[in-house]
Protein backbone atom coordinates (compact mmCIF):
# COMPACT_ATOMS: atom_id res chain seq x y z
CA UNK A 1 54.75 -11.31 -1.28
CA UNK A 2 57.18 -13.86 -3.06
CA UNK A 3 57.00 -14.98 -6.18
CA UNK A 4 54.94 -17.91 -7.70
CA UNK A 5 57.71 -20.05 -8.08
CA UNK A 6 57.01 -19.99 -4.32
CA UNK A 7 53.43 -21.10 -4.49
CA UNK A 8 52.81 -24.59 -3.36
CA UNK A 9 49.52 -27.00 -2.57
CA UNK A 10 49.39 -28.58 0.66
CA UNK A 11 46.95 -31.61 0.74
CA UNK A 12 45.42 -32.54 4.75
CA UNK A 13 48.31 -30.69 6.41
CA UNK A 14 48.93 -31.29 9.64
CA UNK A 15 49.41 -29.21 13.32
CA UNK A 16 48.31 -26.09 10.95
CA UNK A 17 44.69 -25.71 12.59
CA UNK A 18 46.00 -21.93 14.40
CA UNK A 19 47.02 -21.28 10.43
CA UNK A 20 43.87 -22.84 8.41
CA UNK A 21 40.80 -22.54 10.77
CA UNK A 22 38.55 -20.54 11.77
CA UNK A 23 40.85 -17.31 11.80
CA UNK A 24 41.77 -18.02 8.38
CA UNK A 25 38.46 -18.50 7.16
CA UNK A 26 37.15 -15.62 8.59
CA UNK A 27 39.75 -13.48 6.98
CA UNK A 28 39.09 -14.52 3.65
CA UNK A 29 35.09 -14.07 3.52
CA UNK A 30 34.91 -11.23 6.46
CA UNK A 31 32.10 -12.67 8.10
CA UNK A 32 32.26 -15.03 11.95
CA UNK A 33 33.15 -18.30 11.49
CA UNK A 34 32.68 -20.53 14.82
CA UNK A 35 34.38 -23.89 15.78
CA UNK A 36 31.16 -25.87 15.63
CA UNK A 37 31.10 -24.15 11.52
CA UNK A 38 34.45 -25.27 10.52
CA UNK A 39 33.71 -28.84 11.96
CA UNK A 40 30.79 -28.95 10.25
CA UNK A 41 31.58 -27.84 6.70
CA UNK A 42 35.18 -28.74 6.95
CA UNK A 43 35.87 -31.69 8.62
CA UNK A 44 32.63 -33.88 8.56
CA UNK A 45 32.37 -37.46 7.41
CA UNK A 46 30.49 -38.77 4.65
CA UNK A 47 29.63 -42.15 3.72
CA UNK A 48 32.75 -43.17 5.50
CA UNK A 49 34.62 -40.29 2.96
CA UNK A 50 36.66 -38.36 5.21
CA UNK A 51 36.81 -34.78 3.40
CA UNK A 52 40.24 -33.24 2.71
CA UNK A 53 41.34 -29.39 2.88
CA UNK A 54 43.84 -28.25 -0.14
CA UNK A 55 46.02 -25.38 1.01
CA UNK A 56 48.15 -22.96 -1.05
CA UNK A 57 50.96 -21.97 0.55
CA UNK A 58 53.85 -19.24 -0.75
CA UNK A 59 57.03 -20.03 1.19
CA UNK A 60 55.32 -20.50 4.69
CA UNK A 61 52.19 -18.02 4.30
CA UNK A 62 49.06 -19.72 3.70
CA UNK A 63 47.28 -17.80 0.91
CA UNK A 64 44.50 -19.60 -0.38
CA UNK A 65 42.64 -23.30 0.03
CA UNK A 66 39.60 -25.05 0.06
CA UNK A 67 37.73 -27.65 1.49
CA UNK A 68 36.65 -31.41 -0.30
CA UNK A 69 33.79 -32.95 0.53
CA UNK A 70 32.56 -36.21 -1.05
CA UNK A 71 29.53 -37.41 -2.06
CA UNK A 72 27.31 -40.16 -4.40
CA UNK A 73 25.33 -38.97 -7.11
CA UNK A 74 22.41 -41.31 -8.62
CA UNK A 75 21.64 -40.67 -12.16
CA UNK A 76 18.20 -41.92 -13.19
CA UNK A 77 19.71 -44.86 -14.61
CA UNK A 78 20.69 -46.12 -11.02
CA UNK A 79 24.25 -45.46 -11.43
CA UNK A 80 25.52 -44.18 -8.40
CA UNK A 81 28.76 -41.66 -9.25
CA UNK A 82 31.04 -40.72 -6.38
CA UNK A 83 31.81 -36.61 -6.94
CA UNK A 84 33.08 -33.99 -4.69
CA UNK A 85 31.81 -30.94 -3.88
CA UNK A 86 33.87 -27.62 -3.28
CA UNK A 87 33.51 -26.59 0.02
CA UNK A 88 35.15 -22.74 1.88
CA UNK A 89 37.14 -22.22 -1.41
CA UNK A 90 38.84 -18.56 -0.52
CA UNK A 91 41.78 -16.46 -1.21
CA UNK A 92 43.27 -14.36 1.64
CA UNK A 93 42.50 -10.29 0.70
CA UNK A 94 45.96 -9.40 -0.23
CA UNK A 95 46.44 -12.39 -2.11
CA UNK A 96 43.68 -11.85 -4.71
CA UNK A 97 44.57 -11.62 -8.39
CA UNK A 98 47.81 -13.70 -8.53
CA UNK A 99 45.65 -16.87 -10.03
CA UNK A 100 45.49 -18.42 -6.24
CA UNK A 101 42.00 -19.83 -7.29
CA UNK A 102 43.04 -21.56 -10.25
CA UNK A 103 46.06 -22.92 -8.68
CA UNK A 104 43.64 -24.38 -5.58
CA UNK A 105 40.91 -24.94 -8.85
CA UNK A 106 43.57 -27.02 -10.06
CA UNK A 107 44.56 -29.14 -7.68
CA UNK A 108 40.36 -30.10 -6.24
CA UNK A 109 40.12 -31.59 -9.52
CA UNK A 110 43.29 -33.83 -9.45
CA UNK A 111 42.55 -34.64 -6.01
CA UNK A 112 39.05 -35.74 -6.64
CA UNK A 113 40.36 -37.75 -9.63
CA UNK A 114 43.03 -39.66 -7.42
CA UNK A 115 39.65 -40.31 -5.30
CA UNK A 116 37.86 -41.60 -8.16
CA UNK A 117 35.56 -39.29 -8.49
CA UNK A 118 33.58 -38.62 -11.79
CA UNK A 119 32.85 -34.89 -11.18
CA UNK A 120 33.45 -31.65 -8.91
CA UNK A 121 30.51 -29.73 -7.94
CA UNK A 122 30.43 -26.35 -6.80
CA UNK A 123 26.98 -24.25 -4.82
CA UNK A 124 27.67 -21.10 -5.69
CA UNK A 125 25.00 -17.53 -5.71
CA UNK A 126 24.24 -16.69 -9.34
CA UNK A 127 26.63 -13.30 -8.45
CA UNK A 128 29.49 -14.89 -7.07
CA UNK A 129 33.13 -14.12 -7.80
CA UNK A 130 33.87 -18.01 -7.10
CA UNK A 131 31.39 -19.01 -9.69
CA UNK A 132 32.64 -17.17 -12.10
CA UNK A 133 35.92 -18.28 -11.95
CA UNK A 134 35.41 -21.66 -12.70
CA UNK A 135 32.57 -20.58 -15.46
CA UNK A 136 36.05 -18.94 -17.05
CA UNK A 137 37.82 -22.27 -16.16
CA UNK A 138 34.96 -24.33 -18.67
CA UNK A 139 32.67 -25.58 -16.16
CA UNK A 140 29.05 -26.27 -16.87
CA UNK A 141 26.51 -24.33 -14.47
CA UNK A 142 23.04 -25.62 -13.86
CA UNK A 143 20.08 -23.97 -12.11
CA UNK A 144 19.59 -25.31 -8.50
CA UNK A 145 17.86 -24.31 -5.22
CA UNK A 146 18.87 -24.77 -1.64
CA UNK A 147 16.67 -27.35 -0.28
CA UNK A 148 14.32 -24.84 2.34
CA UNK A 149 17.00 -23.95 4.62
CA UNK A 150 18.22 -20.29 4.57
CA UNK A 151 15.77 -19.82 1.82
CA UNK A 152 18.79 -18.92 -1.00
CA UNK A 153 18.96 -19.65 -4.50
CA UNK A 154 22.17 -20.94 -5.79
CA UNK A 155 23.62 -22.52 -8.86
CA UNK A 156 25.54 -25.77 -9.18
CA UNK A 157 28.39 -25.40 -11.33
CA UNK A 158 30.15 -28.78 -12.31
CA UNK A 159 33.70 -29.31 -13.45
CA UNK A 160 35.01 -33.17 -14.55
CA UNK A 161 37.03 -35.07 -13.79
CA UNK A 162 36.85 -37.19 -16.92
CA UNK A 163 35.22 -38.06 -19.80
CA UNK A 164 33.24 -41.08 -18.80
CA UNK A 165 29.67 -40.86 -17.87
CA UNK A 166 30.64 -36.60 -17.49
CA UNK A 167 27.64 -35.56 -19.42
CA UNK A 168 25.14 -37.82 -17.83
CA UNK A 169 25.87 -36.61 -14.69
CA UNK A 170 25.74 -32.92 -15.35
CA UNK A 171 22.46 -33.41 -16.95
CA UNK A 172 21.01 -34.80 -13.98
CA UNK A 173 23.00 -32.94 -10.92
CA UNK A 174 20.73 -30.20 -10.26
CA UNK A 175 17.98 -32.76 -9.60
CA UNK A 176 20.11 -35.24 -7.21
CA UNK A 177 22.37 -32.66 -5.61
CA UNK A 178 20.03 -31.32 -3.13
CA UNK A 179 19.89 -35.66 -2.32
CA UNK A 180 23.44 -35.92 -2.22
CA UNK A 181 24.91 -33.45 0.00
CA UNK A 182 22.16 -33.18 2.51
CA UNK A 183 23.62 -35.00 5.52
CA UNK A 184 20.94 -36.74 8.40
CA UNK A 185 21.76 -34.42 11.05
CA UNK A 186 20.97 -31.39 11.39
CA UNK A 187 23.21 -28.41 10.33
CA UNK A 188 24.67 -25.48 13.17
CA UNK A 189 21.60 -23.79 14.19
CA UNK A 190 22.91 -20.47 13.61
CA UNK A 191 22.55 -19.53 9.50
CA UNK A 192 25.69 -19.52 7.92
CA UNK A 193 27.48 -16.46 6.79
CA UNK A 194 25.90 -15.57 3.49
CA UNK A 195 28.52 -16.00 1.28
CA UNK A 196 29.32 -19.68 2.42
CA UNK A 197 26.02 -21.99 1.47
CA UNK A 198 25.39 -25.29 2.28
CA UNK A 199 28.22 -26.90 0.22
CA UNK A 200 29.68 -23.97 -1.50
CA UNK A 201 32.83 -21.57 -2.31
CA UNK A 202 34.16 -18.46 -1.22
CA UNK A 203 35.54 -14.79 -2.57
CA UNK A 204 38.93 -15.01 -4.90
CA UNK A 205 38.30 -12.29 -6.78
């Protein structure tokens, strides 16, 4: 383990997919990942958003990262707010308890400002290490459902960006996230691991 002087994020990188895919992810959550998974939750287009992956890297060793996908949010009002929403956020085993999370955290929210966005939204179960991390990091959480598929119940935690328009979106993102992130195709048929979600985070605790 080096120091965190070491510790760097890596935005998009590229010819790492034998270091950040599937074998990655499935070390950090401990449950089968597939191809047709990591395409779906990691790389799919939205809107003509291309989602981005953060990766936190000490020296060479990848350590920690998460996925960014973007989405539009209507508030009742009609205004339509571009967010993102954290998607695969985990922290290899040994890693755990240096402050990877934060550090990755950290970095979803200055990427989604650069990308305009007014908020970061999170799916995460009410019991989840994830969620409580960014509960400690000031974010506001509001009661949500899965819409029918796998039949959980998670909560939307939301982190901004930025002042502006901030509170009118958290007051309404439990009713238009279920709108917002749902895509027109159909997700993998198999059900996904059950500490992944829809749109949601991963261990780092």
């Amino acid at each position: 383990m080096s120091g965190d002087a070491e510790l760097r994020i890596v935005v998009n990188p590229e010819g790492m997919d034998a270091d950040i895919g599937v074998r990655f992810l499935a070390r950090c959550f401990g449950t089968q990942w597939t191809g047709t998974m990591y395409r779906w939750y990691l790389q799919r287009s939205f809107g003509g958003e291309t989602p981005d992956r953060l990766i936190l890297m000490d020296g060479e060793r990848v350590v920690a990262g998460c996925g960014l996908a973007y989405r539009l949010l209507r508030t009742p009002d009609g205004t339509v707010h571009p967010v993102s929403v954290v998607v695969a956020a985990g922290t290899v085993p040994g890693e755990r308890g240096r402050g990877c999370y934060a550090r990755v955290l950290q970095a979803a929210v200055d990427r989604s400002a650069l990308r305009g966005c007014t908020a970061v939204l999170g799916f995460v179960t009410a019991d989840n290490a994830t969620g409580r991390g960014l509960r400690r990091r000031g974010a506001t959480v509001i009661a949500s459902a899965l819409h029918r598929a796998w039949s959980v119940r998670y909560r939307t935690i939301a982190s901004s960006t930025s002042c502006s328009a901030v509170s009118t979106v958290l007051r309404y993102a439990s009713a238009a996230c279920a709108r917002c992130t749902l895509a027109s195709r159909t997700p993998p048929t198999s059900a996904p691991p059950s500490n992944i979600g829809s749109e949601t985070l991963g261990p780092n605790e």
